[in-house]
Protein backbone atom coordinates (compact mmCIF):
# COMPACT_ATOMS: atom_id res chain seq x y z
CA UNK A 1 -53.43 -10.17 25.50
CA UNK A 2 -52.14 -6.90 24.12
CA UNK A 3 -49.15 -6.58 21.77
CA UNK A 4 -46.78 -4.80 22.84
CA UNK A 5 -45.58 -1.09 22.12
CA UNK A 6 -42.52 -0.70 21.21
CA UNK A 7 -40.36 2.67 20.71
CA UNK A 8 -37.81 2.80 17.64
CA UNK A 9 -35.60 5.97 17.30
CA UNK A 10 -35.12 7.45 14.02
CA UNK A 11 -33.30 9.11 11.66
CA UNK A 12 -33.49 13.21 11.80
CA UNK A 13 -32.00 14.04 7.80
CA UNK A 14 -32.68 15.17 4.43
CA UNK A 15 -34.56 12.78 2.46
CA UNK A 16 -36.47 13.07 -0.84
CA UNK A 17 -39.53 11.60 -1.73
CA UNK A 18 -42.17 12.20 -4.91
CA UNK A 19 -41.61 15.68 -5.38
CA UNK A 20 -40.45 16.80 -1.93
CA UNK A 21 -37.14 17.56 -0.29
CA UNK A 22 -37.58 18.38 3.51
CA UNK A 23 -35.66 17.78 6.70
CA UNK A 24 -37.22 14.42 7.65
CA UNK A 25 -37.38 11.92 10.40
CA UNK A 26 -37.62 8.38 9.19
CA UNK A 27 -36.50 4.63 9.29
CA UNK A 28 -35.87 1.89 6.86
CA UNK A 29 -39.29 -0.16 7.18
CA UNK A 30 -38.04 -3.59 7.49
CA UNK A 31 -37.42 -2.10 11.35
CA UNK A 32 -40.96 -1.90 11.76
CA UNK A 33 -41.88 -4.53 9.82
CA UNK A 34 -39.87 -7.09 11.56
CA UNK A 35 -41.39 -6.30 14.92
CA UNK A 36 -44.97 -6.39 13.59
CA UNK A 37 -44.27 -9.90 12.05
CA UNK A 38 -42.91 -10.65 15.41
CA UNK A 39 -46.09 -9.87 17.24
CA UNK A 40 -45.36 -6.20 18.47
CA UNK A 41 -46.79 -2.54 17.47
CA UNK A 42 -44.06 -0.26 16.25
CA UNK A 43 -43.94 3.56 16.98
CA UNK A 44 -41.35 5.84 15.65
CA UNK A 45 -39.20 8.27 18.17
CA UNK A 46 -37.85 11.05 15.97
CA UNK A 47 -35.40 13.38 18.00
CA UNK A 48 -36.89 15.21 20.82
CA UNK A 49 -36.35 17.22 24.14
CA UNK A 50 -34.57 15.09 26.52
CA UNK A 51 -36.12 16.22 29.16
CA UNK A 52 -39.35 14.54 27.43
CA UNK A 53 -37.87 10.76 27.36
CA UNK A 54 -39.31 9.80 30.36
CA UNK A 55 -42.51 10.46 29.85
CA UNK A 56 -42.50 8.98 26.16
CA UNK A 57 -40.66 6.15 27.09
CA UNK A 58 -43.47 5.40 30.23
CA UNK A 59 -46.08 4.70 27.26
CA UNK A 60 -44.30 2.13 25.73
CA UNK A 61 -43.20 -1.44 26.65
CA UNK A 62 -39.39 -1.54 24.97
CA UNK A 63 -37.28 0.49 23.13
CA UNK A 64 -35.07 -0.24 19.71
CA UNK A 65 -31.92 1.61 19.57
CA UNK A 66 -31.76 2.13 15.78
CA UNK A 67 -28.82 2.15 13.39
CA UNK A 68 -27.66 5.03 12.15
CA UNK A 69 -24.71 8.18 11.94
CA UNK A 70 -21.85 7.58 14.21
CA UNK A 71 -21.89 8.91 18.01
CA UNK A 72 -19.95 12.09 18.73
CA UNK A 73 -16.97 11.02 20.01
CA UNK A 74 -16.75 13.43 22.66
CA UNK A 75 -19.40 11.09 24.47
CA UNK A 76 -16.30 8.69 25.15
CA UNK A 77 -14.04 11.22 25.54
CA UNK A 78 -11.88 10.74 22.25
CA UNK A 79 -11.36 13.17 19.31
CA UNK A 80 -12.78 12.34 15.81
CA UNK A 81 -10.63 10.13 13.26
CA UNK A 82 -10.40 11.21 9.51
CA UNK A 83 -13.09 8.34 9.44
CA UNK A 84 -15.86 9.34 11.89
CA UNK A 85 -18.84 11.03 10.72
CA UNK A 86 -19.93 13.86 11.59
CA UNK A 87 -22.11 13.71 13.98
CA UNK A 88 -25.71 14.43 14.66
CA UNK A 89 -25.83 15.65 18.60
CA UNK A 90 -29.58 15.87 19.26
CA UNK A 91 -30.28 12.27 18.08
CA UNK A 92 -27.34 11.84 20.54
CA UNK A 93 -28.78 13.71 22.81
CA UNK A 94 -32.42 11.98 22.56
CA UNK A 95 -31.50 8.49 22.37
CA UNK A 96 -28.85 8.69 25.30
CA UNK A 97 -31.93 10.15 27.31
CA UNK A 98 -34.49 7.73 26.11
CA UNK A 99 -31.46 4.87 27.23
CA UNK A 100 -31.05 6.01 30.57
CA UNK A 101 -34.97 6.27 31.10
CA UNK A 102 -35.47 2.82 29.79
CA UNK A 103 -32.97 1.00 31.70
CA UNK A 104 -34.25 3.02 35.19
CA UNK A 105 -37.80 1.62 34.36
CA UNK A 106 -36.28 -2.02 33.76
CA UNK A 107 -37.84 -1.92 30.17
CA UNK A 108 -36.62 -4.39 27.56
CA UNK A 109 -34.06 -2.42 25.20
CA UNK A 110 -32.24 -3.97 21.93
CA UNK A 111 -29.62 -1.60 20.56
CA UNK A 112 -28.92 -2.11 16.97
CA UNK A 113 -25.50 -1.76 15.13
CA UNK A 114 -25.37 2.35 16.30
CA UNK A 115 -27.75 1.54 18.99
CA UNK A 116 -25.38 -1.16 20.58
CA UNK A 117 -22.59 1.38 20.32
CA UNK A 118 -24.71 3.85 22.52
CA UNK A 119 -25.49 1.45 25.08
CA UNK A 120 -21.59 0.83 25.53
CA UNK A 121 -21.16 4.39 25.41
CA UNK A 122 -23.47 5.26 28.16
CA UNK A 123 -22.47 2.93 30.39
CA UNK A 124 -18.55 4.46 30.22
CA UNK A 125 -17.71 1.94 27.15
CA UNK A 126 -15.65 3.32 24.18
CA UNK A 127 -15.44 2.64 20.49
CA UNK A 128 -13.04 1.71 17.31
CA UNK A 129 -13.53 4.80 15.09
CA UNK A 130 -12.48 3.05 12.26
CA UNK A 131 -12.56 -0.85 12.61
CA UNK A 132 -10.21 -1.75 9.35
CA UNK A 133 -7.18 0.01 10.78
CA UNK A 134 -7.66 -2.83 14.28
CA UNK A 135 -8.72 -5.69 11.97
CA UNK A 136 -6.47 -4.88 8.86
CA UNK A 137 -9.74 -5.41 6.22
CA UNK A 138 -13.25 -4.19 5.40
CA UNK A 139 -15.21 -7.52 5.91
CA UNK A 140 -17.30 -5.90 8.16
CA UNK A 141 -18.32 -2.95 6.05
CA UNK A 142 -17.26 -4.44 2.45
CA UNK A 143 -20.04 -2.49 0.07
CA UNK A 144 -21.70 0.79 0.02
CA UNK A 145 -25.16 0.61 0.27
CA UNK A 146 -25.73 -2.49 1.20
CA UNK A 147 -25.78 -5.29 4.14
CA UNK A 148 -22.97 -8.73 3.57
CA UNK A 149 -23.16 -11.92 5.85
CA UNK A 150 -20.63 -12.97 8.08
CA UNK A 151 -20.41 -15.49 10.67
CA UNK A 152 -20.60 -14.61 14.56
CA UNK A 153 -20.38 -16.83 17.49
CA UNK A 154 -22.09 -16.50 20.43
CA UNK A 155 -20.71 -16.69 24.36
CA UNK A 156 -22.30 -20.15 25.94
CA UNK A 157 -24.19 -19.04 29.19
CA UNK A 158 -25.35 -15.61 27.44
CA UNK A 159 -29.17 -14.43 27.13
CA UNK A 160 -27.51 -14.35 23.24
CA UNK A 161 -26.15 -17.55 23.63
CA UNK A 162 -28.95 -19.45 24.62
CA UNK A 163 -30.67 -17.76 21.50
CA UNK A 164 -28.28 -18.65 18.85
CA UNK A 165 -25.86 -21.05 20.21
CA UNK A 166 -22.76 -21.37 18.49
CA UNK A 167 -21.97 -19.86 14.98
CA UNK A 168 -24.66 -18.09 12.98
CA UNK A 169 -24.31 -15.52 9.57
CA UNK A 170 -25.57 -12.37 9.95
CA UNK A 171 -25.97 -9.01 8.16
CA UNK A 172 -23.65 -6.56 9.13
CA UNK A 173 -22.10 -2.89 7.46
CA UNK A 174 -20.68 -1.02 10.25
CA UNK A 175 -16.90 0.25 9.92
CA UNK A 176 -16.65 1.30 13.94
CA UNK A 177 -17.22 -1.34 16.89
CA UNK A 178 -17.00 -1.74 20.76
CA UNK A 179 -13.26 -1.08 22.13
CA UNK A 180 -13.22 -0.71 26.11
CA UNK A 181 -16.53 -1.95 27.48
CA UNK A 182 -18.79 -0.47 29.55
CA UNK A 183 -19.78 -0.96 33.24
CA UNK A 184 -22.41 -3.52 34.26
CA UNK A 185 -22.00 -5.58 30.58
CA UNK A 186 -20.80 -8.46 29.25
CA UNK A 187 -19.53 -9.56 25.75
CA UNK A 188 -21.92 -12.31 23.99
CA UNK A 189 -21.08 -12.45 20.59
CA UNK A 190 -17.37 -11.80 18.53
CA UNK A 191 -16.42 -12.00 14.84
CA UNK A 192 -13.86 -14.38 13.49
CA UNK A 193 -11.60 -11.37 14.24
CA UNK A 194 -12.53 -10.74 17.81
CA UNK A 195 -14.67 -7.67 17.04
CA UNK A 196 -17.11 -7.36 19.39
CA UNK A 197 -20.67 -8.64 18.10
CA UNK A 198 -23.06 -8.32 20.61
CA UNK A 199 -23.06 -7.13 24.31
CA UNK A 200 -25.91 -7.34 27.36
CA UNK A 201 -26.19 -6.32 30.47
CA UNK A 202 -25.78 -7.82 33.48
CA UNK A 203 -28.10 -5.78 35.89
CA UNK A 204 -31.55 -5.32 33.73
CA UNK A 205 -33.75 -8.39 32.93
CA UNK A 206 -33.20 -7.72 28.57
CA UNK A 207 -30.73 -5.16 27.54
CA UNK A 208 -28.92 -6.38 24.76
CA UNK A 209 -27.01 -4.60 21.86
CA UNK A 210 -25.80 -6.73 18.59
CA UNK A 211 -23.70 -5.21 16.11
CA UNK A 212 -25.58 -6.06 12.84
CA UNK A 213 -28.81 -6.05 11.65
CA UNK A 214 -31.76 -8.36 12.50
CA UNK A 215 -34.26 -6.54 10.67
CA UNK A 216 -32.68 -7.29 7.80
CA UNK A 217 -33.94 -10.93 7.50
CA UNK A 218 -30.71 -13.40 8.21
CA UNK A 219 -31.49 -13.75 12.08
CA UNK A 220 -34.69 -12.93 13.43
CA UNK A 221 -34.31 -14.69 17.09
CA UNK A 222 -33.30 -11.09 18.86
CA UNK A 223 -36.38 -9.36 17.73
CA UNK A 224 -38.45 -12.07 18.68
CA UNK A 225 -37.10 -12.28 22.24
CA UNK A 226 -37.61 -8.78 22.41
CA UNK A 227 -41.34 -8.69 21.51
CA UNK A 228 -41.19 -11.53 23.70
CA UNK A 229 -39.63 -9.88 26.57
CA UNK A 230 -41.99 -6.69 26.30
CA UNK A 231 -45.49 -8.41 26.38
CA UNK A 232 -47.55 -7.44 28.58
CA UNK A 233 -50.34 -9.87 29.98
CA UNK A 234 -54.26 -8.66 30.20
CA UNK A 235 -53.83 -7.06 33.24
CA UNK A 236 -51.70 -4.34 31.72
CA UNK A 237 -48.45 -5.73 33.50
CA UNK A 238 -45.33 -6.68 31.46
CA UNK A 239 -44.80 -10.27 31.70
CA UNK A 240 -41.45 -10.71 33.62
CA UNK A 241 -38.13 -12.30 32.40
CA UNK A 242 -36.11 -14.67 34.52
CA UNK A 243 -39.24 -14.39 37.12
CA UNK A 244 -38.85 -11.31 38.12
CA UNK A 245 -41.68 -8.97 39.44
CA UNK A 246 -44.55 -7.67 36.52
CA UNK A 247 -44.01 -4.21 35.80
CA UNK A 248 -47.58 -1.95 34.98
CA UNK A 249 -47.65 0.42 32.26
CA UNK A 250 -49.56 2.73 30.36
CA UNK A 251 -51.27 1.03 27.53
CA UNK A 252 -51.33 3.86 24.00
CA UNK A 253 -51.28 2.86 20.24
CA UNK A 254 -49.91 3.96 17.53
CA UNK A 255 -48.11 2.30 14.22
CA UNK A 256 -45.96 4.50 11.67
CA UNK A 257 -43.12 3.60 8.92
CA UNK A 258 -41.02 5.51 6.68
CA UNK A 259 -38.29 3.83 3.93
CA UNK A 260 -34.62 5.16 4.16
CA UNK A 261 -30.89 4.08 4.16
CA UNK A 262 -29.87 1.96 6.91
């Protein structure tokens, strides 16, 4: 049996390395890391045409939504706060595309932190802009720079739930969060506080978005049900979740990493 392709969007910033300083389009490596421990291949999907998604996204067998700058808050319909970044519209652009032809293919997706934001987003969701000012402290985004462990507890009955059942510590640093959710999804995971943790979708076989960061080593369950979820059997079909019907796919290669900033 093949491993599995999987897609993971990027970064598209400045970034310095040996004697260089160029525009570049990279990822912190425990992303791909994680997924090749997991059993996967990991390709990188810097910010592209949207009109190419569909055919990028037909050579692989799932798609990471990675962390990153906050969404434009037009997408939701809101105006920026003082606290939103500013933001960068063609990864918007890209990743909402490469969403939308995932989920019409049926393809395993995890969102990540941003990426779970976007999901919301695109299916009619909105967000927190700034979380402290709903929660009244920074627990969820205490240091610069770096990742902190809180607890989260999963919904019983949940795809997440069944993962991690009850109360787990994770790594989170995000200061913006779910607020109205979107169509076709369900909450599986809050925070002590009742910030949203983790959503999935009700109408795709493994669509799920959590708000911190599996890659970075305290919970590696979700990317493990992903790879699990994308595998494809020798035939070339993906082997199906929840018995549904195989799915066939195109069967490329391809492995690259880069080191950045979550």
């Amino acid at each position: 049996m093949r491993k599995p392709l999987i897609g993971l969007t990027t970064y598209l910033t400045d970034a310095r390395w040996g004697e260089w300083a160029l525009p570049a389009a990279l990822l912190p490596a425990a992303y791909t890391s994680c997924l090749q421990a997991a059993g996967g291949h990991a390709v990188l999907l810097p910010p592209d045409a949207p009109e190419a998604a569909a055919d990028v996204v037909a050579k692989l067998d799932a798609i990471v939504l990675t962390s990153g700058e906050d969404l434009d808050p037009a997408l939701y319909g809101a105006q920026p706060h003082l606290c939103t970044l500013p933001p960068v519209r063609e990864r918007d652009r890209w990743e909402r595309a490469v969403l939308a032809a995932a989920l019409a293919r049926d393809m395993p997706v995890l969102g990540i932190c941003r990426g779970m934001q976007l999901m919301n987003v695109h299916a009619g969701g909105t967000l927190v802009q700034h979380l402290p000012e709903k929660v009244g402290h920074h627990g969820h985004n205490p240091y610069g720079g770096q990742f902190a462990p809180h607890p989260v507890t999963t919904v019983p009955g949940t795809r997440l739930g069944a993962l991690l059942p009850g109360t787990s510590r994770v790594a989170t640093h995000h200061h913006q969060a779910v607020d109205s959710l979107g169509a076709g999804l369900v909450v599986s995971a809050r925070a002590a506080d009742g910030t949203v943790e983790a959503i999935e979708s009700t109408r795709h076989r493994f669509a799920m978005g959590v708000q911190w960061h599996p890659e970075a080593a305290f919970e590696p369950a979700v990317v493990h049900a992903l790879v699990a979820a994308a595998r494809p059997d020798d035939s070339g079909a993906v082997v199906p979740a929840s018995g549904q019907e195989p799915r066939t796919v195109r069967q490329p290669s391809g492995v690259v990493a880069a080191t950045q900033r979550p």
